[in-house]
PDB file of N, CA and C in Angstrom:
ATOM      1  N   UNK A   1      -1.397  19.155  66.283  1.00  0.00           N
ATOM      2  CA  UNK A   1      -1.728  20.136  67.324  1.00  0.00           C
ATOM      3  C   UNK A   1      -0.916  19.828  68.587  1.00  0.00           C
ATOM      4  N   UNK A   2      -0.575  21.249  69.302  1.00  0.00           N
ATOM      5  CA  UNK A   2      -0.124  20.557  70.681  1.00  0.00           C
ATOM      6  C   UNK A   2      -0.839  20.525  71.609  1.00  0.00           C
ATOM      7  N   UNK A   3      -0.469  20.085  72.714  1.00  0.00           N
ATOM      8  CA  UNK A   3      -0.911  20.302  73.757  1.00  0.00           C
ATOM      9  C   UNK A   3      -2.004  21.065  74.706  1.00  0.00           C
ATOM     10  N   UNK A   4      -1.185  21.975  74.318  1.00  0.00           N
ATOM     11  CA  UNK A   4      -2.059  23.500  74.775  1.00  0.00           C
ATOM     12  C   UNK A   4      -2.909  23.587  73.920  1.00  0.00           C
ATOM     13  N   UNK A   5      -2.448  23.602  72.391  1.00  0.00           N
ATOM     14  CA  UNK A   5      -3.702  23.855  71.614  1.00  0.00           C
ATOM     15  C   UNK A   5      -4.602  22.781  72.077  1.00  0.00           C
ATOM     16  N   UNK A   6      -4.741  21.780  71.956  1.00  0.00           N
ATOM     17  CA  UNK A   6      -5.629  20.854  72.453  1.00  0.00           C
ATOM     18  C   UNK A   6      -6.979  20.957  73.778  1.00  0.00           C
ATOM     19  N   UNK A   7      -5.722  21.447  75.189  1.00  0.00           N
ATOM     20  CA  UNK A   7      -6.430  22.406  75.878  1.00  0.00           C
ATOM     21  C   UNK A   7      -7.208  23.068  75.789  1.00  0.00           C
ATOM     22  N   UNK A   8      -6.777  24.363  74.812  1.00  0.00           N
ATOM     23  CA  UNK A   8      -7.651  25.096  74.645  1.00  0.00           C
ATOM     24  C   UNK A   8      -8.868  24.702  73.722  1.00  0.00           C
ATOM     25  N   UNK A   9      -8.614  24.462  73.204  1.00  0.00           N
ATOM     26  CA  UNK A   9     -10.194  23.589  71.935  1.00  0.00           C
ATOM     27  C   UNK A   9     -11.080  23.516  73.500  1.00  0.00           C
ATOM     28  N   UNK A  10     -10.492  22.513  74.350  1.00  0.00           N
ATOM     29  CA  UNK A  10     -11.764  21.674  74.963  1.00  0.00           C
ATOM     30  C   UNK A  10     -11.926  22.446  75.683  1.00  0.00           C
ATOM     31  N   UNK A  11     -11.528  23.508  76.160  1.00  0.00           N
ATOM     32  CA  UNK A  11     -11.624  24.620  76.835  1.00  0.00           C
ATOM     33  C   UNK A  11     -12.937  25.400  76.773  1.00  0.00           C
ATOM     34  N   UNK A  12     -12.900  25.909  75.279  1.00  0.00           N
ATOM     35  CA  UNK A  12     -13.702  26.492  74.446  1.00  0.00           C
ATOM     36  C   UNK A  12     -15.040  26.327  74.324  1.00  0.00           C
ATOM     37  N   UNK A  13     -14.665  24.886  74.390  1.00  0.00           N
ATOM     38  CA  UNK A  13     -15.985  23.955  73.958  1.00  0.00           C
ATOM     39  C   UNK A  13     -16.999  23.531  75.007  1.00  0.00           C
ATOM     40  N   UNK A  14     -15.830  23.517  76.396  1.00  0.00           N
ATOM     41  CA  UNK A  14     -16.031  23.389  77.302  1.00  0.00           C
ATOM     42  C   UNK A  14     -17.076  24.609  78.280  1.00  0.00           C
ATOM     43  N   UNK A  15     -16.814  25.464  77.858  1.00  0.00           N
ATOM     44  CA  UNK A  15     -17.132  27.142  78.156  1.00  0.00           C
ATOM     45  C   UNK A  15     -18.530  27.043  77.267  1.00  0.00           C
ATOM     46  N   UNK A  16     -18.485  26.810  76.027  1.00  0.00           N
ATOM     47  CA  UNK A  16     -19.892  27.091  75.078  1.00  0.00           C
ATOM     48  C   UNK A  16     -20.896  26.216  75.377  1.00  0.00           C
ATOM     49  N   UNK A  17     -20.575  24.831  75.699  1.00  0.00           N
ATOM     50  CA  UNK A  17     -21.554  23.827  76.092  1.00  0.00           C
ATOM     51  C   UNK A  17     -22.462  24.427  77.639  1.00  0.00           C
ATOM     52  N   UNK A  18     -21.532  24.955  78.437  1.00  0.00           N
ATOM     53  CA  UNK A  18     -21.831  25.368  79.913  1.00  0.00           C
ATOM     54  C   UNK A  18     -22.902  26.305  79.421  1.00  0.00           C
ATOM     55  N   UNK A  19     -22.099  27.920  78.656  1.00  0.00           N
ATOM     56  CA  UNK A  19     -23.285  28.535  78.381  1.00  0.00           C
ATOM     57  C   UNK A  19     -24.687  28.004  77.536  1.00  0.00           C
ATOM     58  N   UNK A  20     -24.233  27.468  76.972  1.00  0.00           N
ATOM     59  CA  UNK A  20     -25.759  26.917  76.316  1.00  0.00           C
ATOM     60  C   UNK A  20     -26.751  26.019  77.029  1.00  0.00           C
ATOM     61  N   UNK A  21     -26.699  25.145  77.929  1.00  0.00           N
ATOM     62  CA  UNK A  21     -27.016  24.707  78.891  1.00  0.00           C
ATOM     63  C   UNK A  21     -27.916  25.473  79.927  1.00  0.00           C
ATOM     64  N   UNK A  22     -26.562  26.318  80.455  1.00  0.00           N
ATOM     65  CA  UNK A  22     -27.249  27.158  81.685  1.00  0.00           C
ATOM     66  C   UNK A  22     -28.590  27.610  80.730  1.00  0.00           C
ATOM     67  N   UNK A  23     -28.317  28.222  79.488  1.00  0.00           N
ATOM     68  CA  UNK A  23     -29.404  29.483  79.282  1.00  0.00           C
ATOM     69  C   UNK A  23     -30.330  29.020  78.581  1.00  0.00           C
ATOM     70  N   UNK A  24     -30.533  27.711  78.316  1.00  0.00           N
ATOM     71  CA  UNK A  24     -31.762  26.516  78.074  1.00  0.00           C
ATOM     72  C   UNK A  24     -32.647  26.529  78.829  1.00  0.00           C
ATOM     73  N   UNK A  25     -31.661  25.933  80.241  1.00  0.00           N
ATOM     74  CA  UNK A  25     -32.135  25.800  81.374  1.00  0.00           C
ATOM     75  C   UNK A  25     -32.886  27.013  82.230  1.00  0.00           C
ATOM     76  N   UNK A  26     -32.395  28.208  81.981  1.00  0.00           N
ATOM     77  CA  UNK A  26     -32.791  29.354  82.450  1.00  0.00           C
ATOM     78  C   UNK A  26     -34.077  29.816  81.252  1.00  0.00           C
ATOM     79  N   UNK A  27     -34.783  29.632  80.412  1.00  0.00           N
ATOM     80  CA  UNK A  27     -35.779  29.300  79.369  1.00  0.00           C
ATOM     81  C   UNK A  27     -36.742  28.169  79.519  1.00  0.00           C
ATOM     82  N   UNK A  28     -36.144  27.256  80.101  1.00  0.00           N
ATOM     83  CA  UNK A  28     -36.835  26.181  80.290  1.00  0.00           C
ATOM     84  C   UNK A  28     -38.061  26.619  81.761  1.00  0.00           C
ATOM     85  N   UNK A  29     -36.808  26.803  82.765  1.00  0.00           N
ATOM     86  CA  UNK A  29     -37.299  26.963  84.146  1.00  0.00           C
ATOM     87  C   UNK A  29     -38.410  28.729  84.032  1.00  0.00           C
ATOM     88  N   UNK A  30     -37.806  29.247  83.047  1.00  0.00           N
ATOM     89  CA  UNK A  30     -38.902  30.732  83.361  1.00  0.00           C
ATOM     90  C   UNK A  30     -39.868  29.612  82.493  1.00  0.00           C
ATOM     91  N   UNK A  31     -39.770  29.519  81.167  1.00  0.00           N
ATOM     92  CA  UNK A  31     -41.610  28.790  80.652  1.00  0.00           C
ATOM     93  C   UNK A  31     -42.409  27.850  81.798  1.00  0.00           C
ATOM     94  N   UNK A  32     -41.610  27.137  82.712  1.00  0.00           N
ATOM     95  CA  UNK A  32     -42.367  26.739  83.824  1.00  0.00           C
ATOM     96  C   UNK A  32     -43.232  27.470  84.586  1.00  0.00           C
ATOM     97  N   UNK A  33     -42.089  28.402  85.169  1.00  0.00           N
ATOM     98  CA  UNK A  33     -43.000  29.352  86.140  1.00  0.00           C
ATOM     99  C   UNK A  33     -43.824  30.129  85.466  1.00  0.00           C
ATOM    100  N   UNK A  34     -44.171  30.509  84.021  1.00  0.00           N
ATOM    101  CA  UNK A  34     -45.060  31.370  82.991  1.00  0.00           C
ATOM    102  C   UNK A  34     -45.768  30.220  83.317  1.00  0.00           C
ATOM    103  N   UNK A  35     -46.181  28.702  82.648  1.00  0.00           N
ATOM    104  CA  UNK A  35     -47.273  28.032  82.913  1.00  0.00           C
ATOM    105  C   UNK A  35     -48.147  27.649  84.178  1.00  0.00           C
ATOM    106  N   UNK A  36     -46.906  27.478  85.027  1.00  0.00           N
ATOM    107  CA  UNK A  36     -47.462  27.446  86.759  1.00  0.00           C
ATOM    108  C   UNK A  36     -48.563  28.826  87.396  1.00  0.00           C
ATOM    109  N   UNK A  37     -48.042  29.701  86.398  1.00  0.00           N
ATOM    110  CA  UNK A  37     -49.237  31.110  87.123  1.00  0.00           C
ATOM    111  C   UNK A  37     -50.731  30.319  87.069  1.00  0.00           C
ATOM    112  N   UNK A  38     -52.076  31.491  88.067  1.00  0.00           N
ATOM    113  CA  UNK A  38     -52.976  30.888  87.832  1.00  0.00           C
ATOM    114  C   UNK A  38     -53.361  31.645  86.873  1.00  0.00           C
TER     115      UNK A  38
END
């Protein structure tokens, strides 16, 4: 592989990890505020 290709992989991977994360986190933090109601 070159270079760039290389780049881009971690790029990719880099991008999918972020989204999956954020939208955990954005699941995580609403089931909070759903349990926090009175």
């Amino acid at each position: 592989m070159s270079f760039v290709e290389i780049c881009l992989v971690l790029a990719t991977i880099g991008l999918l990890l972020f989204k999956w994360s954020t939208g955990t986190f954005k699941a995580f933090e609403g089931r909070n505020l759903y349990f926090e109601k009175p």
